[in-house]
PDB file of N, CA and C in Angstrom:
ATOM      1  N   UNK A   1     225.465 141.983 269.591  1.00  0.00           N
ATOM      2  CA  UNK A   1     225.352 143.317 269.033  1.00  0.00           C
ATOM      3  C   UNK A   1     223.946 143.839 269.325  1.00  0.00           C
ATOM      4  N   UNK A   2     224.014 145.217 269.584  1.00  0.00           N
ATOM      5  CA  UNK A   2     222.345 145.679 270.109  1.00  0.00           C
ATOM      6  C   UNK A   2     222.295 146.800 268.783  1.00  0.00           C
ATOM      7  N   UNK A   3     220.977 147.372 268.622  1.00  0.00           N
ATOM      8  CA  UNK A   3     220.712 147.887 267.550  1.00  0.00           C
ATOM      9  C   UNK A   3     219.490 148.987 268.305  1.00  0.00           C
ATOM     10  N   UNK A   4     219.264 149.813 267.019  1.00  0.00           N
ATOM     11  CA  UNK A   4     217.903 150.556 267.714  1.00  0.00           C
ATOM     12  C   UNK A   4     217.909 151.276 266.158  1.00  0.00           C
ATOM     13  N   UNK A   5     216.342 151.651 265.678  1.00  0.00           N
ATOM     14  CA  UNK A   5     215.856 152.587 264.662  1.00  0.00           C
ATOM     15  C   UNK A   5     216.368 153.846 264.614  1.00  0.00           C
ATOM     16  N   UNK A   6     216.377 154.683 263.899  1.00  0.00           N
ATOM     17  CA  UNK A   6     216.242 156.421 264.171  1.00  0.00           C
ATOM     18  C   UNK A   6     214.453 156.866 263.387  1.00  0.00           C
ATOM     19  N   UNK A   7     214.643 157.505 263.871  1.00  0.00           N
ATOM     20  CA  UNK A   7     212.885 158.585 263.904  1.00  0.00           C
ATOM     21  C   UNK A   7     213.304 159.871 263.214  1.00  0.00           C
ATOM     22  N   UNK A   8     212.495 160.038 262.089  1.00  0.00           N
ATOM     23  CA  UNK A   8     212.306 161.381 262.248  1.00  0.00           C
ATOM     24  C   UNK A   8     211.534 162.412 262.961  1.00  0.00           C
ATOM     25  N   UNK A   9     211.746 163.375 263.863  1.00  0.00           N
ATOM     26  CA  UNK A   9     210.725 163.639 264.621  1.00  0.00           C
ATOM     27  C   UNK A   9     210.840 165.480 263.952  1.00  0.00           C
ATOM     28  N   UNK A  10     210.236 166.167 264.284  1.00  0.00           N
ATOM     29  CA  UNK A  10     210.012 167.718 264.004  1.00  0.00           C
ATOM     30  C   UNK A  10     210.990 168.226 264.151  1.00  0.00           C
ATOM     31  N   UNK A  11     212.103 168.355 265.574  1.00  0.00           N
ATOM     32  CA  UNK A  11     212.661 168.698 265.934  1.00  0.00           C
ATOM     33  C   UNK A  11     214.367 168.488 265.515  1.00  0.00           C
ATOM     34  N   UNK A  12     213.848 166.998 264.963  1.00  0.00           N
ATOM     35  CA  UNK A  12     215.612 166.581 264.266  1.00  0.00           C
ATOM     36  C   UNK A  12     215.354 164.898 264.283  1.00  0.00           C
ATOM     37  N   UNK A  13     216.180 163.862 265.023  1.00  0.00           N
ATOM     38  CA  UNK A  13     216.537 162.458 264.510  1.00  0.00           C
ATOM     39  C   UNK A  13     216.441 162.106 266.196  1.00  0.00           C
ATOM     40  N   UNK A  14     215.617 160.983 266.380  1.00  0.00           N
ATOM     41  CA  UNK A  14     214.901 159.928 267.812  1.00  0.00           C
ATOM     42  C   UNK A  14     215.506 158.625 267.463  1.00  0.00           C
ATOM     43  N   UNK A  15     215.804 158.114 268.415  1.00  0.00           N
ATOM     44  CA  UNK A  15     216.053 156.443 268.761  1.00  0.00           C
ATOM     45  C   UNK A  15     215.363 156.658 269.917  1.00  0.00           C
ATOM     46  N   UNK A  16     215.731 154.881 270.381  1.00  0.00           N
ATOM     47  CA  UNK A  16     215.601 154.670 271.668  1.00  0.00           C
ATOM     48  C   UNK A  16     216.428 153.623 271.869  1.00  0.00           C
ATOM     49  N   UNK A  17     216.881 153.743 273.115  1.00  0.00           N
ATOM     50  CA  UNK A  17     218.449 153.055 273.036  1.00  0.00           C
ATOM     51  C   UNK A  17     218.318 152.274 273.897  1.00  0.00           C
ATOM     52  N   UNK A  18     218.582 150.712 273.786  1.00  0.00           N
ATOM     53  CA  UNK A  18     218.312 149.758 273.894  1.00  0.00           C
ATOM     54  C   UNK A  18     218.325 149.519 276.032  1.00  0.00           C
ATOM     55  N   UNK A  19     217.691 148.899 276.259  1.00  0.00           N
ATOM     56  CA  UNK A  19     217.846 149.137 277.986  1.00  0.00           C
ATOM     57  C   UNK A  19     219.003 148.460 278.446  1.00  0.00           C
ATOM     58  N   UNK A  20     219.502 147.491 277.811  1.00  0.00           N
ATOM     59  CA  UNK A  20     221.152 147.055 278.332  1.00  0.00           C
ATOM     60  C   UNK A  20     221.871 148.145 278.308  1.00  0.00           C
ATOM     61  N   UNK A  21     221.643 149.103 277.127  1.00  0.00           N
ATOM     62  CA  UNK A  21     222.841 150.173 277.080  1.00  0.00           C
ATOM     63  C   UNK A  21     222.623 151.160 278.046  1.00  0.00           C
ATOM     64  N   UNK A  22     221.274 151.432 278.850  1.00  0.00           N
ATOM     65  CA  UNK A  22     220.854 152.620 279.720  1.00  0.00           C
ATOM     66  C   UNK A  22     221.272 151.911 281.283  1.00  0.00           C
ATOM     67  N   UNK A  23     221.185 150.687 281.022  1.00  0.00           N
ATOM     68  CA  UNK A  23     221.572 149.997 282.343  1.00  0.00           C
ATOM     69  C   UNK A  23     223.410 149.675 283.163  1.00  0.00           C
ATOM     70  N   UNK A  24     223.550 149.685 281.712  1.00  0.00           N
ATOM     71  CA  UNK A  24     225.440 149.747 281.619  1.00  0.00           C
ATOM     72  C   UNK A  24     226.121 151.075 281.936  1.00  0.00           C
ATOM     73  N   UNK A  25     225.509 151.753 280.899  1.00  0.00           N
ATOM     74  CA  UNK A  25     226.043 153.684 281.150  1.00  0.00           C
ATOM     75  C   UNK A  25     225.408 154.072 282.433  1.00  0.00           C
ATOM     76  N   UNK A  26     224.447 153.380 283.439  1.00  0.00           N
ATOM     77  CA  UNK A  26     224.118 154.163 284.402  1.00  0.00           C
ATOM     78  C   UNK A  26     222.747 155.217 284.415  1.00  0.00           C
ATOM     79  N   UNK A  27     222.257 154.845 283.321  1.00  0.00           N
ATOM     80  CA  UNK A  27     221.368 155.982 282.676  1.00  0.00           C
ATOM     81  C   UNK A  27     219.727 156.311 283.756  1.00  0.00           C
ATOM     82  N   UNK A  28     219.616 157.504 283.362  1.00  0.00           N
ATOM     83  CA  UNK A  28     218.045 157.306 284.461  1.00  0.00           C
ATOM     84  C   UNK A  28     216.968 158.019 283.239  1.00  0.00           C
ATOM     85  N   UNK A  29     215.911 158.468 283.195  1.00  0.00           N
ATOM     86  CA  UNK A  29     215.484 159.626 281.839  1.00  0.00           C
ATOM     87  C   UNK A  29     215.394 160.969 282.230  1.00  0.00           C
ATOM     88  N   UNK A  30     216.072 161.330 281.177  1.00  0.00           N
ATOM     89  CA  UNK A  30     216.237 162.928 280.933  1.00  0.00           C
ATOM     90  C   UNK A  30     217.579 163.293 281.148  1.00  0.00           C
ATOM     91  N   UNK A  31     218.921 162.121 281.463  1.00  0.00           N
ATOM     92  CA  UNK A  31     220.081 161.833 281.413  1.00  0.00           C
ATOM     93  C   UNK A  31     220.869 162.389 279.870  1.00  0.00           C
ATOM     94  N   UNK A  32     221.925 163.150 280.427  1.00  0.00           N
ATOM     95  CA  UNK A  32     222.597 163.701 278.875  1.00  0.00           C
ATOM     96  C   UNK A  32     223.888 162.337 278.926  1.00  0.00           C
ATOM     97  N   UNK A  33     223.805 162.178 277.228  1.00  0.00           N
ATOM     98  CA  UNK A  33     224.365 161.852 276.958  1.00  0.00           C
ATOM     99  C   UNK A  33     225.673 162.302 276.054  1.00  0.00           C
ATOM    100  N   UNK A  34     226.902 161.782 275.865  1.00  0.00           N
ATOM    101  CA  UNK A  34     227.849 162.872 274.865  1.00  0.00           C
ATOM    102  C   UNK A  34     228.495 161.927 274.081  1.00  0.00           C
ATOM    103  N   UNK A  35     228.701 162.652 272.705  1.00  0.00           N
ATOM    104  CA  UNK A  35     228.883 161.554 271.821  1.00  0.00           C
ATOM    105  C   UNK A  35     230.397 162.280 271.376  1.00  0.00           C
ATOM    106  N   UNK A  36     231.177 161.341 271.395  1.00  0.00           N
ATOM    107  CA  UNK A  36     232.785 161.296 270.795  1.00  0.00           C
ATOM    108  C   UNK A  36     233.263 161.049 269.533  1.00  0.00           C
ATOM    109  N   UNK A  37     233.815 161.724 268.840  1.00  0.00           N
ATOM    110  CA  UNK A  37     234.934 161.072 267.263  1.00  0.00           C
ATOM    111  C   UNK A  37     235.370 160.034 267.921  1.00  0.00           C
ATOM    112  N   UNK A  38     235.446 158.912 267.651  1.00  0.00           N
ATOM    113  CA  UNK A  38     236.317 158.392 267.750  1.00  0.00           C
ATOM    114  C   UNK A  38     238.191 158.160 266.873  1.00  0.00           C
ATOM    115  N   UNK A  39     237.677 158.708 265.153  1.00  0.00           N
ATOM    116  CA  UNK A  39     238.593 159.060 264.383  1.00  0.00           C
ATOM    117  C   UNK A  39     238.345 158.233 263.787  1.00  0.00           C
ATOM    118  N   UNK A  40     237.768 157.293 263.894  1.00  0.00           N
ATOM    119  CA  UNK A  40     237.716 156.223 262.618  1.00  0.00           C
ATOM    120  C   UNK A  40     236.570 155.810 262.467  1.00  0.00           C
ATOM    121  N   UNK A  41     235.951 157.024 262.109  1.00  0.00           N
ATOM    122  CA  UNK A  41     234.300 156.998 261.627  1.00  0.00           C
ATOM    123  C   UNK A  41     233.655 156.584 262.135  1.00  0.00           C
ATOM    124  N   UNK A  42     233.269 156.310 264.348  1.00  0.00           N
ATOM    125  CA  UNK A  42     232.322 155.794 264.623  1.00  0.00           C
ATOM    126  C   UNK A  42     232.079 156.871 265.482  1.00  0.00           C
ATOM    127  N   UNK A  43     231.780 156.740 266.705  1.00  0.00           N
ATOM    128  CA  UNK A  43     231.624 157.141 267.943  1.00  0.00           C
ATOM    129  C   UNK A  43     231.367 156.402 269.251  1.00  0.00           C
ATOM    130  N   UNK A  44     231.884 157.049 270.395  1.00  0.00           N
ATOM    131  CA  UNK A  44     232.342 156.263 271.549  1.00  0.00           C
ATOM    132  C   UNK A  44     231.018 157.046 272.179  1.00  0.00           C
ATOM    133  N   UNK A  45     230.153 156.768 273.519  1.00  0.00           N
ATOM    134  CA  UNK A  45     229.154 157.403 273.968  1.00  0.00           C
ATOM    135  C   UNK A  45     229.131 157.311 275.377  1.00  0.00           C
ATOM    136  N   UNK A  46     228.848 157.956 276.033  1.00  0.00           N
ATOM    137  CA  UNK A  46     229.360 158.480 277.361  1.00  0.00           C
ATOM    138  C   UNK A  46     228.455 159.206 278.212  1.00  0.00           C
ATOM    139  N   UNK A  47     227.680 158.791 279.305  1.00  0.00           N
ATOM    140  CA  UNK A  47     226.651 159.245 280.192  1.00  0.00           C
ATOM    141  C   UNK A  47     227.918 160.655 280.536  1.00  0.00           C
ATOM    142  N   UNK A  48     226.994 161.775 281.622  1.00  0.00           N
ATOM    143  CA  UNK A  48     227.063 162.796 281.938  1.00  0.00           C
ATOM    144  C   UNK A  48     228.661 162.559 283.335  1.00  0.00           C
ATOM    145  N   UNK A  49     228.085 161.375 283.599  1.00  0.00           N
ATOM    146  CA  UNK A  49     229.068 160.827 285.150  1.00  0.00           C
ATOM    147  C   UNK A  49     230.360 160.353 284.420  1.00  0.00           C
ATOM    148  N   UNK A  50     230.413 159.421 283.253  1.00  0.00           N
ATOM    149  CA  UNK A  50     231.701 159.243 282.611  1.00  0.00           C
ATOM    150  C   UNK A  50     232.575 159.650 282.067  1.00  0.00           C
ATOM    151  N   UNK A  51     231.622 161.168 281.509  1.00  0.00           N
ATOM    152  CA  UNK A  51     232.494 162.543 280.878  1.00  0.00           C
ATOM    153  C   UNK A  51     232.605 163.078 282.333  1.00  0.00           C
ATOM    154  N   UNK A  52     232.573 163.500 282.641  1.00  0.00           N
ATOM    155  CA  UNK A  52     233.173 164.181 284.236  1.00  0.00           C
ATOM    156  C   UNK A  52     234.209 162.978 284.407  1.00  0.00           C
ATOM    157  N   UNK A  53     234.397 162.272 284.937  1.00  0.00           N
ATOM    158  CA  UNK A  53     235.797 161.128 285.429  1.00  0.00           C
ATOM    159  C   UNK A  53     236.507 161.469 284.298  1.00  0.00           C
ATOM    160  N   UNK A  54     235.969 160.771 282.927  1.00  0.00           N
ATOM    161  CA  UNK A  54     237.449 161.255 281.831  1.00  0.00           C
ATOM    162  C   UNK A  54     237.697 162.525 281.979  1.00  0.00           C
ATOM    163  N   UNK A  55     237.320 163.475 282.319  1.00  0.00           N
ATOM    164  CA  UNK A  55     237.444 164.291 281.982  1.00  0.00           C
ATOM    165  C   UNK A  55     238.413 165.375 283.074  1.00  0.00           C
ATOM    166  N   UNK A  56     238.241 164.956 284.221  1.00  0.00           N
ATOM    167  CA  UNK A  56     239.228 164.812 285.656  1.00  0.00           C
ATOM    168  C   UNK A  56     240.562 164.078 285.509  1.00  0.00           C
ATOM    169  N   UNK A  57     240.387 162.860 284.223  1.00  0.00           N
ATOM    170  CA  UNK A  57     241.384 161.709 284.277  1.00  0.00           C
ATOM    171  C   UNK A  57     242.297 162.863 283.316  1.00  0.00           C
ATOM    172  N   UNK A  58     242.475 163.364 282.063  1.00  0.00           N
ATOM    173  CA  UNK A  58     242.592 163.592 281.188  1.00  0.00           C
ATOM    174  C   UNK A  58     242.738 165.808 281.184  1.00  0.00           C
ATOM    175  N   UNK A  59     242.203 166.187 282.498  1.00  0.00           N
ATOM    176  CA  UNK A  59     242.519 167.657 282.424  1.00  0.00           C
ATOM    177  C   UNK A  59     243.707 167.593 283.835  1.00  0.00           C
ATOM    178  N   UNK A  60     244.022 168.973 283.380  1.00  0.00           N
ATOM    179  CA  UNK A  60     245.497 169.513 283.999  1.00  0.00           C
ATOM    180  C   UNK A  60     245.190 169.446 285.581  1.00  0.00           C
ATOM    181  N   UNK A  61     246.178 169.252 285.789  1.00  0.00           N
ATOM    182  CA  UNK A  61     246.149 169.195 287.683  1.00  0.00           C
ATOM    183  C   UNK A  61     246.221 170.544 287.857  1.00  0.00           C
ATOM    184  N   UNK A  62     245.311 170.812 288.381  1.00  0.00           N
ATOM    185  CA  UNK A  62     244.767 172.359 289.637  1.00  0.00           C
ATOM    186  C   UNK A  62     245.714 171.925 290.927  1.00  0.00           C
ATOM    187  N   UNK A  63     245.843 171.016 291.640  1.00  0.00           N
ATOM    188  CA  UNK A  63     246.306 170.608 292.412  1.00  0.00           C
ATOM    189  C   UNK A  63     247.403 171.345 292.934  1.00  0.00           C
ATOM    190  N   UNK A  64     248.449 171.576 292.067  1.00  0.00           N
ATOM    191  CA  UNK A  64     249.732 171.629 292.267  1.00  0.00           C
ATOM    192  C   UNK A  64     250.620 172.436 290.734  1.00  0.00           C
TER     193      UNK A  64
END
């Protein structure tokens, strides 16, 4: 299990997210990240490149 703090900063709420997890998602800095319901009170988290594929996987065919 990996973990990380939250911050209060001026602007709103900081972590820093652990480098296995930036290395797994693909991550580089200044990379958006998007955060999901999952429905049962957690959330699923998803670099910028993984929401685009689901998101191709999961929208209507233009195609045809």
């Amino acid at each position: 299990m990996l973990s990380s703090r939250v911050q209060v900063e001026s602007a709103g709420w900081l972590t820093v997210i652990p480098v296995e997890v930036s290395r797994r998602l693909g991550l580089t800095p200044g990379a958006e990240l998007f955060w999901e319901d999952d429905g049962s009170g957690g959330f699923r988290v998803f670099s910028a490149d993984q929401k685009n594929r689901r998101d191709r996987a999961d929208g209507p065919d233009l195609a045809g």
